[in-house]
Structures are given as structure tokens and as C-alpha cells.
PDB file of N, CA and C in Angstrom:
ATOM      1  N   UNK A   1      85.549  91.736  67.785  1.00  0.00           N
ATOM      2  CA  UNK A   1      84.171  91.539  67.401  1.00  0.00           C
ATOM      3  C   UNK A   1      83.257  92.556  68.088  1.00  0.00           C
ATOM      4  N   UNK A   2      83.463  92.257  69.311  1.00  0.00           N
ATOM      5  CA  UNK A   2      82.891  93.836  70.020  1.00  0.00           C
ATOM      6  C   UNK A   2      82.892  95.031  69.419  1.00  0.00           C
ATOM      7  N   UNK A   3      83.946  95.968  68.897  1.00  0.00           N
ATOM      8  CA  UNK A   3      84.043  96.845  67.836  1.00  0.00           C
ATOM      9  C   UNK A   3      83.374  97.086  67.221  1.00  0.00           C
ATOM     10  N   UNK A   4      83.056  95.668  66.686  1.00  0.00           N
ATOM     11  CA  UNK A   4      82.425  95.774  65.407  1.00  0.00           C
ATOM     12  C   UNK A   4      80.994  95.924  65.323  1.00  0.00           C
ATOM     13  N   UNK A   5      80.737  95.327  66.417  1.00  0.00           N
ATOM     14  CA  UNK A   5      79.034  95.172  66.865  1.00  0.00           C
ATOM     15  C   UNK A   5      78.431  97.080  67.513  1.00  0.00           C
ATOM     16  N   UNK A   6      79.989  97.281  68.537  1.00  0.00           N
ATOM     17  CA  UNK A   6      79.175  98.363  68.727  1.00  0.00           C
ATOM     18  C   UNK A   6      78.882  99.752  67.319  1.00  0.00           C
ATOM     19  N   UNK A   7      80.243  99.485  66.530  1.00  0.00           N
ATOM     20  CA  UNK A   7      80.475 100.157  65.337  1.00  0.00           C
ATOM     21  C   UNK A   7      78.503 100.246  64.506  1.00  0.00           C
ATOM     22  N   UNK A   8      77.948  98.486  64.194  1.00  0.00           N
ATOM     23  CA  UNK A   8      76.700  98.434  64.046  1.00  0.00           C
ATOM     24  C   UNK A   8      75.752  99.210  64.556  1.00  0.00           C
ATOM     25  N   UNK A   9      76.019  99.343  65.822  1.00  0.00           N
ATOM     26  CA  UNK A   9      74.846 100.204  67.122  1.00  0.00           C
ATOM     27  C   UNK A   9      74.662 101.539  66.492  1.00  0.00           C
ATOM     28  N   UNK A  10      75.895 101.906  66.540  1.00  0.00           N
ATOM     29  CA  UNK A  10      75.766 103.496  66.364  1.00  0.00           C
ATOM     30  C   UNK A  10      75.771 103.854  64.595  1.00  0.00           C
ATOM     31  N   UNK A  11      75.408 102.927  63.775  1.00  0.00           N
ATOM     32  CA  UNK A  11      75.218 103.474  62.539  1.00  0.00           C
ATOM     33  C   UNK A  11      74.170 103.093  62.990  1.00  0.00           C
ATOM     34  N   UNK A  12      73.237 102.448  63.080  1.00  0.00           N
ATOM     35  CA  UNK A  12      71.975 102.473  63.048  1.00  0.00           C
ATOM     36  C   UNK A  12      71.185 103.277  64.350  1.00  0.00           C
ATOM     37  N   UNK A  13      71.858 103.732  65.243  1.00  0.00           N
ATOM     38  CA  UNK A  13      71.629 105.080  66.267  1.00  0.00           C
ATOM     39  C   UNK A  13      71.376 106.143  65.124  1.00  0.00           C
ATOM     40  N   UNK A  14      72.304 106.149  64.311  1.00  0.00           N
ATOM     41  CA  UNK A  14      72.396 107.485  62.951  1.00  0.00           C
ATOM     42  C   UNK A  14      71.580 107.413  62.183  1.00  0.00           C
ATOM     43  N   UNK A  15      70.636 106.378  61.516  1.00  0.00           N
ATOM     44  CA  UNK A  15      69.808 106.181  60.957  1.00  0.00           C
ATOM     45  C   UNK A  15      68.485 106.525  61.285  1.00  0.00           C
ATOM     46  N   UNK A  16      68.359 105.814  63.126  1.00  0.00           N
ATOM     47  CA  UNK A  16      67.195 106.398  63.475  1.00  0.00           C
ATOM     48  C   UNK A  16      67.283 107.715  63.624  1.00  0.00           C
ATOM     49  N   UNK A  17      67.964 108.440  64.279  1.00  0.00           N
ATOM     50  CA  UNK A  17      68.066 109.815  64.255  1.00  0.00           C
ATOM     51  C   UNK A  17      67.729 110.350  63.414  1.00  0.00           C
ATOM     52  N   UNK A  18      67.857 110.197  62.100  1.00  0.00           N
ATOM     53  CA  UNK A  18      67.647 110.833  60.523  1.00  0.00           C
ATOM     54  C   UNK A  18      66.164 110.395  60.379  1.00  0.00           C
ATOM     55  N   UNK A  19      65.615 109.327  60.981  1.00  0.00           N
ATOM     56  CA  UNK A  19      64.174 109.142  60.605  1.00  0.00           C
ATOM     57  C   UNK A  19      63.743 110.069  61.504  1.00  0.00           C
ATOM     58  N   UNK A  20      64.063 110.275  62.920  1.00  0.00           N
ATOM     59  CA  UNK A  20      63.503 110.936  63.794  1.00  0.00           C
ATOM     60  C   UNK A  20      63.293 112.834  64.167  1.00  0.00           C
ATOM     61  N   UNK A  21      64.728 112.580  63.268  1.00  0.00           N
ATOM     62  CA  UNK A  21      64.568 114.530  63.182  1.00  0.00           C
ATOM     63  C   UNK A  21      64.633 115.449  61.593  1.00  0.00           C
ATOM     64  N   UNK A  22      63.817 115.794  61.745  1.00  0.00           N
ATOM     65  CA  UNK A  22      63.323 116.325  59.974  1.00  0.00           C
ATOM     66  C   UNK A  22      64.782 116.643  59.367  1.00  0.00           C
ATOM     67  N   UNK A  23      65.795 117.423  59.946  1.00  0.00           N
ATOM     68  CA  UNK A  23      66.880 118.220  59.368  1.00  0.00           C
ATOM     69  C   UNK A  23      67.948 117.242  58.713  1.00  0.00           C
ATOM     70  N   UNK A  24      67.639 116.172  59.510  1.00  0.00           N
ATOM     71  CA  UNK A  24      69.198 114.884  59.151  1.00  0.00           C
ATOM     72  C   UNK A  24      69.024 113.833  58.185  1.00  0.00           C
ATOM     73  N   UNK A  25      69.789 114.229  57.402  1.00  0.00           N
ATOM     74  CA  UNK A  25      69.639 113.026  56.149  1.00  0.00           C
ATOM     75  C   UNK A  25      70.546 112.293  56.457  1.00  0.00           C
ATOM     76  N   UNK A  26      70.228 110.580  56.093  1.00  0.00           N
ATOM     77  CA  UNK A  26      71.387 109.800  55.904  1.00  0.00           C
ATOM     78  C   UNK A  26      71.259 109.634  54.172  1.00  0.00           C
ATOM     79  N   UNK A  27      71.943 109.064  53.149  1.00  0.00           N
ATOM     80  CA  UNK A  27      71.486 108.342  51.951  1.00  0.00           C
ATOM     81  C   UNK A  27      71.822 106.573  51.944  1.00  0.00           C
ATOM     82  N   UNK A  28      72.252 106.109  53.106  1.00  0.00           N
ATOM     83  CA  UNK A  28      72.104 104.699  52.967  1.00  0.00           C
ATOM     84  C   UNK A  28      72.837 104.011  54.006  1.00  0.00           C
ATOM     85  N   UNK A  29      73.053 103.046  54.591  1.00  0.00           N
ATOM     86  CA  UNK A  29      73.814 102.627  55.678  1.00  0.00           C
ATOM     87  C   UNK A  29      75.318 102.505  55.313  1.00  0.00           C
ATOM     88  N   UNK A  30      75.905 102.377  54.464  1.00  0.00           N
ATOM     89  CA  UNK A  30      77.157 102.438  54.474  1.00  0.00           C
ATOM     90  C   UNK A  30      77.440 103.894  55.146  1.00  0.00           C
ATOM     91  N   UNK A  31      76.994 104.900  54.118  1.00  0.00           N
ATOM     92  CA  UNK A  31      76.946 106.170  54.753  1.00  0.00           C
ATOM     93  C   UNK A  31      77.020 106.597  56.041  1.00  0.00           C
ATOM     94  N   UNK A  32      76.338 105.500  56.487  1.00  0.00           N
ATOM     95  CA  UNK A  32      76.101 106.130  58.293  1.00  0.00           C
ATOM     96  C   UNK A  32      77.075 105.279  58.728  1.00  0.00           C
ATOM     97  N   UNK A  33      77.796 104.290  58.433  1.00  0.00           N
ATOM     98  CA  UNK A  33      79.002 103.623  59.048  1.00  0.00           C
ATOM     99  C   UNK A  33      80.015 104.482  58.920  1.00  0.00           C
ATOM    100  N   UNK A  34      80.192 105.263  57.895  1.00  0.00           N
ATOM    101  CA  UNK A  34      81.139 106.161  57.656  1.00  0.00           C
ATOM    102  C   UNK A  34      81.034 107.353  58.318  1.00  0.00           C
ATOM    103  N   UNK A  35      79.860 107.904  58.404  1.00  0.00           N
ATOM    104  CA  UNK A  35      79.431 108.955  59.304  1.00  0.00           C
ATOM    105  C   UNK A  35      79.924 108.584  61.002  1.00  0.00           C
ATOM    106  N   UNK A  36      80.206 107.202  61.283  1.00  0.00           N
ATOM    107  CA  UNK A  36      80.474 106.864  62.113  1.00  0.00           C
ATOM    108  C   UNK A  36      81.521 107.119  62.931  1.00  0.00           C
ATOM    109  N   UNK A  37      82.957 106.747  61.325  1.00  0.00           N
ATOM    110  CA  UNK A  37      84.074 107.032  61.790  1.00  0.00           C
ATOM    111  C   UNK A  37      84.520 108.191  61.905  1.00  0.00           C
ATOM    112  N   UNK A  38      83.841 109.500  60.889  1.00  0.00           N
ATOM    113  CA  UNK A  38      83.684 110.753  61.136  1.00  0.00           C
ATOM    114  C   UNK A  38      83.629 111.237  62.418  1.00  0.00           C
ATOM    115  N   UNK A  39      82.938 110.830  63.173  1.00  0.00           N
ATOM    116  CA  UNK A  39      81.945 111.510  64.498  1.00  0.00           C
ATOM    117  C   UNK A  39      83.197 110.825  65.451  1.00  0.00           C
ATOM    118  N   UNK A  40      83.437 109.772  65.311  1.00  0.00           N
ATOM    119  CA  UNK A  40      84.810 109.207  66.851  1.00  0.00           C
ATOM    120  C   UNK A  40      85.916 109.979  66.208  1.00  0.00           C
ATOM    121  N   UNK A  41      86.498 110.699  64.742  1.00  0.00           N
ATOM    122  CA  UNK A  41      87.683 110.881  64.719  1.00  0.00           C
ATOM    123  C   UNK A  41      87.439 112.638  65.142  1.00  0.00           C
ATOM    124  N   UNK A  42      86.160 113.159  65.233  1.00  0.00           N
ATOM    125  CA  UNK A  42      86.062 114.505  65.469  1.00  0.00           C
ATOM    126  C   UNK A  42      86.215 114.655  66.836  1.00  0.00           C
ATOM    127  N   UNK A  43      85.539 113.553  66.843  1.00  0.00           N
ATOM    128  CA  UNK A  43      85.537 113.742  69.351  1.00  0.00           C
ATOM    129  C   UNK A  43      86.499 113.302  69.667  1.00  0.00           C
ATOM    130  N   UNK A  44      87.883 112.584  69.011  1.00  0.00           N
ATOM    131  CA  UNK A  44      89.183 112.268  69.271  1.00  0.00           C
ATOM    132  C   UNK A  44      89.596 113.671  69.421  1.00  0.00           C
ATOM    133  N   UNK A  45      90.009 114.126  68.514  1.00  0.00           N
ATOM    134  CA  UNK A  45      91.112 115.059  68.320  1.00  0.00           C
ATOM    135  C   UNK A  45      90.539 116.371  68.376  1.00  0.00           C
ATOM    136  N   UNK A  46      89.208 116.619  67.494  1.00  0.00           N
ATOM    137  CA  UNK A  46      88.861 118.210  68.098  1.00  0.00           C
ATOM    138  C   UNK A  46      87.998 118.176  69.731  1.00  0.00           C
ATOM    139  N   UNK A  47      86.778 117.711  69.415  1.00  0.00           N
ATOM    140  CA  UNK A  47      86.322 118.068  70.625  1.00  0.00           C
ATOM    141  C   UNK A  47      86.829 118.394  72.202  1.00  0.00           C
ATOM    142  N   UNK A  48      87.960 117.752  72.384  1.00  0.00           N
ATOM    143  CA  UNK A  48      89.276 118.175  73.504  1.00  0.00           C
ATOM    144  C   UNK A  48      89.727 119.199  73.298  1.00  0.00           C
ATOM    145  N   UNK A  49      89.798 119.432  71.872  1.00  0.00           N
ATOM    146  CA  UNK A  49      90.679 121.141  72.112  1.00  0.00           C
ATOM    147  C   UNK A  49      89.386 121.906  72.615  1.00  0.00           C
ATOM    148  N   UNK A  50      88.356 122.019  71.673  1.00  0.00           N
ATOM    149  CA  UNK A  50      87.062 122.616  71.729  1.00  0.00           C
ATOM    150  C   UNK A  50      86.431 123.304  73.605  1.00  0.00           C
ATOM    151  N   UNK A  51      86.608 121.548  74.074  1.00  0.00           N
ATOM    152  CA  UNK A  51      86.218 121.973  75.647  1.00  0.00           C
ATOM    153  C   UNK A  51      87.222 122.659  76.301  1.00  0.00           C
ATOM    154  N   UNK A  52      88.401 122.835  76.122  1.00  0.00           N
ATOM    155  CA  UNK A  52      89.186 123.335  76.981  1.00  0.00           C
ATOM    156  C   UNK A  52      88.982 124.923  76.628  1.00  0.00           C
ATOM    157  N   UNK A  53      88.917 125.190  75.316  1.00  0.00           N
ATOM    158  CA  UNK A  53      88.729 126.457  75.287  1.00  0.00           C
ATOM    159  C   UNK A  53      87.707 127.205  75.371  1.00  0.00           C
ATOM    160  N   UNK A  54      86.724 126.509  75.844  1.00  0.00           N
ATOM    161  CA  UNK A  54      85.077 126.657  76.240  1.00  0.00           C
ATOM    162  C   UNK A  54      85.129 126.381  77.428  1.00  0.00           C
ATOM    163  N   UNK A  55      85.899 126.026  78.021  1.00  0.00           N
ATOM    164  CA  UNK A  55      85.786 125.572  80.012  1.00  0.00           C
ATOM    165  C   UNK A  55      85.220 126.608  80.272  1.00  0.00           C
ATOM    166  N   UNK A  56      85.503 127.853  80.279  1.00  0.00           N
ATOM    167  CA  UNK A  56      85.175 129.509  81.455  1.00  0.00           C
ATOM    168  C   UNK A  56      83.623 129.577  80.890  1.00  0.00           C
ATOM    169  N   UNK A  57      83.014 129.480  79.868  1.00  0.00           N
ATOM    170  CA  UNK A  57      81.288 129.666  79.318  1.00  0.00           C
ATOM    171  C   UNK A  57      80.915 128.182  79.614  1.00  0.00           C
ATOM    172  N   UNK A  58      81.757 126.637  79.644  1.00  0.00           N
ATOM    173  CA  UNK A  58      81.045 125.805  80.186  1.00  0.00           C
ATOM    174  C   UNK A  58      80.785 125.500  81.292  1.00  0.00           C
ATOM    175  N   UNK A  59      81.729 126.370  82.607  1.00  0.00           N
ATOM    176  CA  UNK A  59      81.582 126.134  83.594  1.00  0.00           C
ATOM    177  C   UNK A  59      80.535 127.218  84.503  1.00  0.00           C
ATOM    178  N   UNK A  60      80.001 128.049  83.674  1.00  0.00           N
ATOM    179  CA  UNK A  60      79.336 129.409  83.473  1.00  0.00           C
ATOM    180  C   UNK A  60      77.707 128.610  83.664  1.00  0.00           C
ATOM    181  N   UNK A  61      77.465 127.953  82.627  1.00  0.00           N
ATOM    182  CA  UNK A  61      76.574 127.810  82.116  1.00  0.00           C
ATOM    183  C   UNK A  61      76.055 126.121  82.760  1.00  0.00           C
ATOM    184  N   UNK A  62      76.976 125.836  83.298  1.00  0.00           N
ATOM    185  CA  UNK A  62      77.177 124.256  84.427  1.00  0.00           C
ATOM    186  C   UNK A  62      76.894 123.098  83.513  1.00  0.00           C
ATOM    187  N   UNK A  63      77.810 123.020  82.829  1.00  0.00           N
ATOM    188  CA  UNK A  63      77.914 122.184  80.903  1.00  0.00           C
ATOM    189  C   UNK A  63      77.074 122.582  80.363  1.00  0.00           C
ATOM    190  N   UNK A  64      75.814 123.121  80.195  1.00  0.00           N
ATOM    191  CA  UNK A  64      74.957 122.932  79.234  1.00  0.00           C
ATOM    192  C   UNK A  64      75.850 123.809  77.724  1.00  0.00           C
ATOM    193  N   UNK A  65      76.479 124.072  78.298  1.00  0.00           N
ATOM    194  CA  UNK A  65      77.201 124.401  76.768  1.00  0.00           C
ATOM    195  C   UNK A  65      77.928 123.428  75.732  1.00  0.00           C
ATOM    196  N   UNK A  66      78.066 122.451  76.668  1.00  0.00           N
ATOM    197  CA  UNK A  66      78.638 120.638  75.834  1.00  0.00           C
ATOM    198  C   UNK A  66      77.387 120.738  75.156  1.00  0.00           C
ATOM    199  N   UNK A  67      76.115 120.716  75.307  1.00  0.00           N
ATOM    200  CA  UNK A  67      75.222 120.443  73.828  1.00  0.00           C
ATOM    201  C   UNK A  67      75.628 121.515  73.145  1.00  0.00           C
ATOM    202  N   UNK A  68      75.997 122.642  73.141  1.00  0.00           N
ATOM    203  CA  UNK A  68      76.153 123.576  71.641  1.00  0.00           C
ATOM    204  C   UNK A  68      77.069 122.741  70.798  1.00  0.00           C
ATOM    205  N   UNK A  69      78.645 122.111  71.817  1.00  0.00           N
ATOM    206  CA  UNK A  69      79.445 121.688  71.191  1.00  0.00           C
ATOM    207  C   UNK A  69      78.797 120.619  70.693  1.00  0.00           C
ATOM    208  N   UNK A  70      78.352 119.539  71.581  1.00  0.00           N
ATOM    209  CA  UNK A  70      78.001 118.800  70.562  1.00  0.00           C
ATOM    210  C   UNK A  70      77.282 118.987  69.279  1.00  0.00           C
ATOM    211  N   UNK A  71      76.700 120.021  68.663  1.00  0.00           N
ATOM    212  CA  UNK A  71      75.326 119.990  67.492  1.00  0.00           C
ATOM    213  C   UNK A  71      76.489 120.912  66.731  1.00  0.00           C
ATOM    214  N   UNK A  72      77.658 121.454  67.123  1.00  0.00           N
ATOM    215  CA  UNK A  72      78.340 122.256  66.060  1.00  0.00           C
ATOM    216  C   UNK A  72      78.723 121.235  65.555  1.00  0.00           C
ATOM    217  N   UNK A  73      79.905 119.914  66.231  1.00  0.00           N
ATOM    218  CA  UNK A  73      80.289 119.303  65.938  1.00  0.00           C
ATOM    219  C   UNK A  73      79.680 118.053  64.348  1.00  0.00           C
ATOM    220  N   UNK A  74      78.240 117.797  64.940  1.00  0.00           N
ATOM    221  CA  UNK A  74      77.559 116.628  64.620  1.00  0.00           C
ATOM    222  C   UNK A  74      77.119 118.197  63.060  1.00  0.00           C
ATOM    223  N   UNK A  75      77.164 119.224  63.076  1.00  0.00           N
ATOM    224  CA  UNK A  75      77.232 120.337  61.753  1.00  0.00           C
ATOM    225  C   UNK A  75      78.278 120.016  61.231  1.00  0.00           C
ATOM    226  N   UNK A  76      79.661 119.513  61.684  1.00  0.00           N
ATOM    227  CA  UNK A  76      80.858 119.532  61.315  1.00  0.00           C
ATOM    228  C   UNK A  76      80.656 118.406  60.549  1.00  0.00           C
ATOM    229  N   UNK A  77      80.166 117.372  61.272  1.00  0.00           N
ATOM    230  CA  UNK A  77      80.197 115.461  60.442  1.00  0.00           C
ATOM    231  C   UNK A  77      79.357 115.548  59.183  1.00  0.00           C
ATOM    232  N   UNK A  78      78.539 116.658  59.318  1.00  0.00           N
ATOM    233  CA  UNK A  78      77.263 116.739  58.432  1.00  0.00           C
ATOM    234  C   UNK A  78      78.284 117.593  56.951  1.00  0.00           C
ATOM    235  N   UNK A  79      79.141 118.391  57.185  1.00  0.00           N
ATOM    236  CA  UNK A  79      79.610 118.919  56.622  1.00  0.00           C
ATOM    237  C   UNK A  79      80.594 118.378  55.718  1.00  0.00           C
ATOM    238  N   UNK A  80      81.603 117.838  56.654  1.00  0.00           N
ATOM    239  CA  UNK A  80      82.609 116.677  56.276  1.00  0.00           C
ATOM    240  C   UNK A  80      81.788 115.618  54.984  1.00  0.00           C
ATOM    241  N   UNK A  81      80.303 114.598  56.093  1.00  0.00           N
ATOM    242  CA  UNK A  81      81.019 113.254  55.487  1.00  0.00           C
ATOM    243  C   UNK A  81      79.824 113.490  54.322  1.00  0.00           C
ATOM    244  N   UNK A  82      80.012 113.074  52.994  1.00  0.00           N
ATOM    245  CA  UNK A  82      79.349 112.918  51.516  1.00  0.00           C
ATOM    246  C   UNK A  82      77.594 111.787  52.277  1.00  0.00           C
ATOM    247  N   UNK A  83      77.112 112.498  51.812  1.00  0.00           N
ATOM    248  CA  UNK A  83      75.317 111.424  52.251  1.00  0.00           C
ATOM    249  C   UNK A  83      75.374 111.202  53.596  1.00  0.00           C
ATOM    250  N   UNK A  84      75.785 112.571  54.186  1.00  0.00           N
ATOM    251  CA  UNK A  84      75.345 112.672  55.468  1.00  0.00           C
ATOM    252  C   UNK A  84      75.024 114.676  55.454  1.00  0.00           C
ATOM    253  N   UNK A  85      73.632 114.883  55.835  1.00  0.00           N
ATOM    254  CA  UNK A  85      73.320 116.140  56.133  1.00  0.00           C
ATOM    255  C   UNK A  85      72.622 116.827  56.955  1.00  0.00           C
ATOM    256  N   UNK A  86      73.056 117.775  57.877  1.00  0.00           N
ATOM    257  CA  UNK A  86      72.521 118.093  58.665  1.00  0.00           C
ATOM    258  C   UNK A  86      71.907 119.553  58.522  1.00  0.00           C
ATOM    259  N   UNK A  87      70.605 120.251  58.225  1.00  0.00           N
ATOM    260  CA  UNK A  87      70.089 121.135  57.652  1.00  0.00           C
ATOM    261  C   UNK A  87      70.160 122.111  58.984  1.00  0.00           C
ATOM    262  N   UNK A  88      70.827 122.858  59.853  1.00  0.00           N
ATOM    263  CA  UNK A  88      70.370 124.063  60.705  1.00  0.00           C
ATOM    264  C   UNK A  88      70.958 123.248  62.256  1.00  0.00           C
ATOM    265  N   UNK A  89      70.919 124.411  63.025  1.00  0.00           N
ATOM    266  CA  UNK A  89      71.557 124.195  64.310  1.00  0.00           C
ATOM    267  C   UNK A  89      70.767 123.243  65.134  1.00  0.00           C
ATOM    268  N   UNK A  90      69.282 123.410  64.845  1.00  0.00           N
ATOM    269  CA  UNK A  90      68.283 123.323  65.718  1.00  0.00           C
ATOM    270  C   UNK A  90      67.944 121.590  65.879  1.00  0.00           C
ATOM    271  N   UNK A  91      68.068 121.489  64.309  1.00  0.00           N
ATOM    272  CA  UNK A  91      68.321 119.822  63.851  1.00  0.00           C
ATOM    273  C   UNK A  91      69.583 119.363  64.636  1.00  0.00           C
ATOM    274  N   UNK A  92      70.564 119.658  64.223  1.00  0.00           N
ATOM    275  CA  UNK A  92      71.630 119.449  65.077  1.00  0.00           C
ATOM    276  C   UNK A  92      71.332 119.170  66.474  1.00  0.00           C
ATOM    277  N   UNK A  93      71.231 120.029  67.022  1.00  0.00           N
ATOM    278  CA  UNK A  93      71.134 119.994  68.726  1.00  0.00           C
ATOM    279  C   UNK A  93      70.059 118.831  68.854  1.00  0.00           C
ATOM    280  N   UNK A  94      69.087 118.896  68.330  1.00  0.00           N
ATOM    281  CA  UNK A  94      67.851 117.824  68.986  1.00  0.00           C
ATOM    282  C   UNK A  94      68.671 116.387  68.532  1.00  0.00           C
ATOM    283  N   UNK A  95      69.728 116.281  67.066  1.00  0.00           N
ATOM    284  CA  UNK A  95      69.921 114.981  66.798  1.00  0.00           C
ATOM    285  C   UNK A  95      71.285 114.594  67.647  1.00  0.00           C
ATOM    286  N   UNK A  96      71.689 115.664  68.460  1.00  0.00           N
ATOM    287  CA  UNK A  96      73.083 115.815  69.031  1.00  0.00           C
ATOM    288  C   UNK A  96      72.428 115.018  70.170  1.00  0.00           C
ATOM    289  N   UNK A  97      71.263 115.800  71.154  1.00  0.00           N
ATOM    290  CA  UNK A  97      70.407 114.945  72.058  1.00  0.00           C
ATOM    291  C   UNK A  97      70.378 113.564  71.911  1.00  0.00           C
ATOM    292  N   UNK A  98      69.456 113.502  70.584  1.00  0.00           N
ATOM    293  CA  UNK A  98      68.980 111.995  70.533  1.00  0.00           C
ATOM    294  C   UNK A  98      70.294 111.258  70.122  1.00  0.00           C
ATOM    295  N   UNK A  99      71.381 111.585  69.486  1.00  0.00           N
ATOM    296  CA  UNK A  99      72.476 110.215  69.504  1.00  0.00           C
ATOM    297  C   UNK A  99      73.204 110.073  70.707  1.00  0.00           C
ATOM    298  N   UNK A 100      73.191 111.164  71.781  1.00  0.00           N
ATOM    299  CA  UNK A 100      73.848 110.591  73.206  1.00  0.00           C
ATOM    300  C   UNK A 100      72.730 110.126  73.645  1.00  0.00           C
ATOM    301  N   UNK A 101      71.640 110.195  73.513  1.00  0.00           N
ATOM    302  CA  UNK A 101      70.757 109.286  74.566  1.00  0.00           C
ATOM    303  C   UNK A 101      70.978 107.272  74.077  1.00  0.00           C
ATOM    304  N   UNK A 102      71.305 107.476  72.744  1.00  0.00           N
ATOM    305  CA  UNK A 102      71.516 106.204  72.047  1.00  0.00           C
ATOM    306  C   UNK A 102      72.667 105.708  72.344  1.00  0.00           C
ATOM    307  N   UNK A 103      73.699 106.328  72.017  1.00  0.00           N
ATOM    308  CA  UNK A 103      75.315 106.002  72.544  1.00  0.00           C
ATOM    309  C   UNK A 103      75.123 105.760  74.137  1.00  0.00           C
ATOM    310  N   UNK A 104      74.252 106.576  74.995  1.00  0.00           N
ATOM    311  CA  UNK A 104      74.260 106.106  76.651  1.00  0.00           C
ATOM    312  C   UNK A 104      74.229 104.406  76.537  1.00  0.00           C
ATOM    313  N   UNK A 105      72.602 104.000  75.961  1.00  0.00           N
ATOM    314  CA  UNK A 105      71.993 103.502  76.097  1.00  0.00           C
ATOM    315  C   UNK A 105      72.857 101.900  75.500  1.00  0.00           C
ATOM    316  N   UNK A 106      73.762 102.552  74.142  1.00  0.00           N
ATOM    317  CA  UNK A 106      74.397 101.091  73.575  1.00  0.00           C
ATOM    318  C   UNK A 106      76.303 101.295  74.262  1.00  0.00           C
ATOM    319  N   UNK A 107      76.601 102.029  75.545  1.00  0.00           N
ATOM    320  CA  UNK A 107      77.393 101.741  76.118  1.00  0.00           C
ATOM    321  C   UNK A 107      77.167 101.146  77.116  1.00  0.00           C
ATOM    322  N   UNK A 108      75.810 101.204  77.696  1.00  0.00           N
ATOM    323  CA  UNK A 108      75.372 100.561  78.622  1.00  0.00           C
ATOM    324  C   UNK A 108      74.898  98.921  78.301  1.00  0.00           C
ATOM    325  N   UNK A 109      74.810  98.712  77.320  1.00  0.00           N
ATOM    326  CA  UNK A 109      74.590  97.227  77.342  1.00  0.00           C
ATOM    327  C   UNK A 109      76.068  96.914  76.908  1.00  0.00           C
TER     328      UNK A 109
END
């Protein structure tokens, strides 16, 4: 049940985000549930390769290079999932921001 509730959190983390940053479309909440499973199966399996081969510019740069990854990535989900869009890098990065400040915030409760 937990799952499922937090599964809730973060589609509607995705929703506000899309109200909040001009570039990100959702077209409806199913969409963003799906956009959901998109975004955990990308940070499963790619984002690990991603950092390792970015360690020497992330450790350069003292992470701030984890936000590039993150807003390529959240370009990637935008790309991938159907009624989910993410218009430009810039959108990206600010909505890459605002869904870890949301994901902090609904791992913390």
C-alpha cells in the first residue's frame, strides 16, 4: 500500500511541476503515473551507468553536474513517455530541481 501511495506523490509532484514550469507538459494523470514508471526505470538502470562515467567532471565540478544529469535524463522521460513533454534543457533543469525538491520532501514523510 505504501507503494502505492508514494507512486500517488510523485505523479502528482509531476503534475505540479508541469503547472509550475512553462516547458513541461503533462496531458492527464494517468500520463504522469506512467511518466512515473518511466523516470524509476531510467534512474534504475541508466543513471548508474551515466554517473560513473561522469565521476572525473562530477567530481570536478563537486556534483553540480548530477543536475545536468538529472534534466538530460527527465529530456529522456519527456522523450520516451507519449503526453509527457519536456520543451528545452532549461525547462528540464528547473523541473529536474523542482521534482527532487518534491521527491526530498515525499521521502521524508
Amino acid at each position: 500500500m505504501s507503494l502505492f501511495i508514494r507512486w500517488l506523490c510523485y505523479a502528482l509532484a509531476i503534475i505540479f511541476t508541469s503547472w509550475i514550469v512553462p516547458g513541461i507538459e503533462v496531458s492527464s494523470f494517468l500520463n504522469a503515473m506512467f511518466v512515473v514508471v518511466i523516470i524509476a526505470l531510467i534512474n534504475t538502470f541508466i543513471r548508474p551507468l551515466l554517473e560513473l562515467i561522469t565521476l572525473p567532471i562530477n567530481l570536478l565540478t563537486l556534483g553540480l553536474f548530477s543536475l545536468v544529469i538529472n534534466a538530460l535524463l527527465l529530456m529522456l522521460a519527456g522523450f520516451i513517455t507519449p503526453g509527457f513533454e519536456v520543451e528545452g534543457f532549461l525547462s528540464a533543469l528547473i523541473g529536474s530541481v523542482i521534482l527532487s525538491l518534491f521527491a526530498l520532501g515525499i521521502s521524508r514523510i
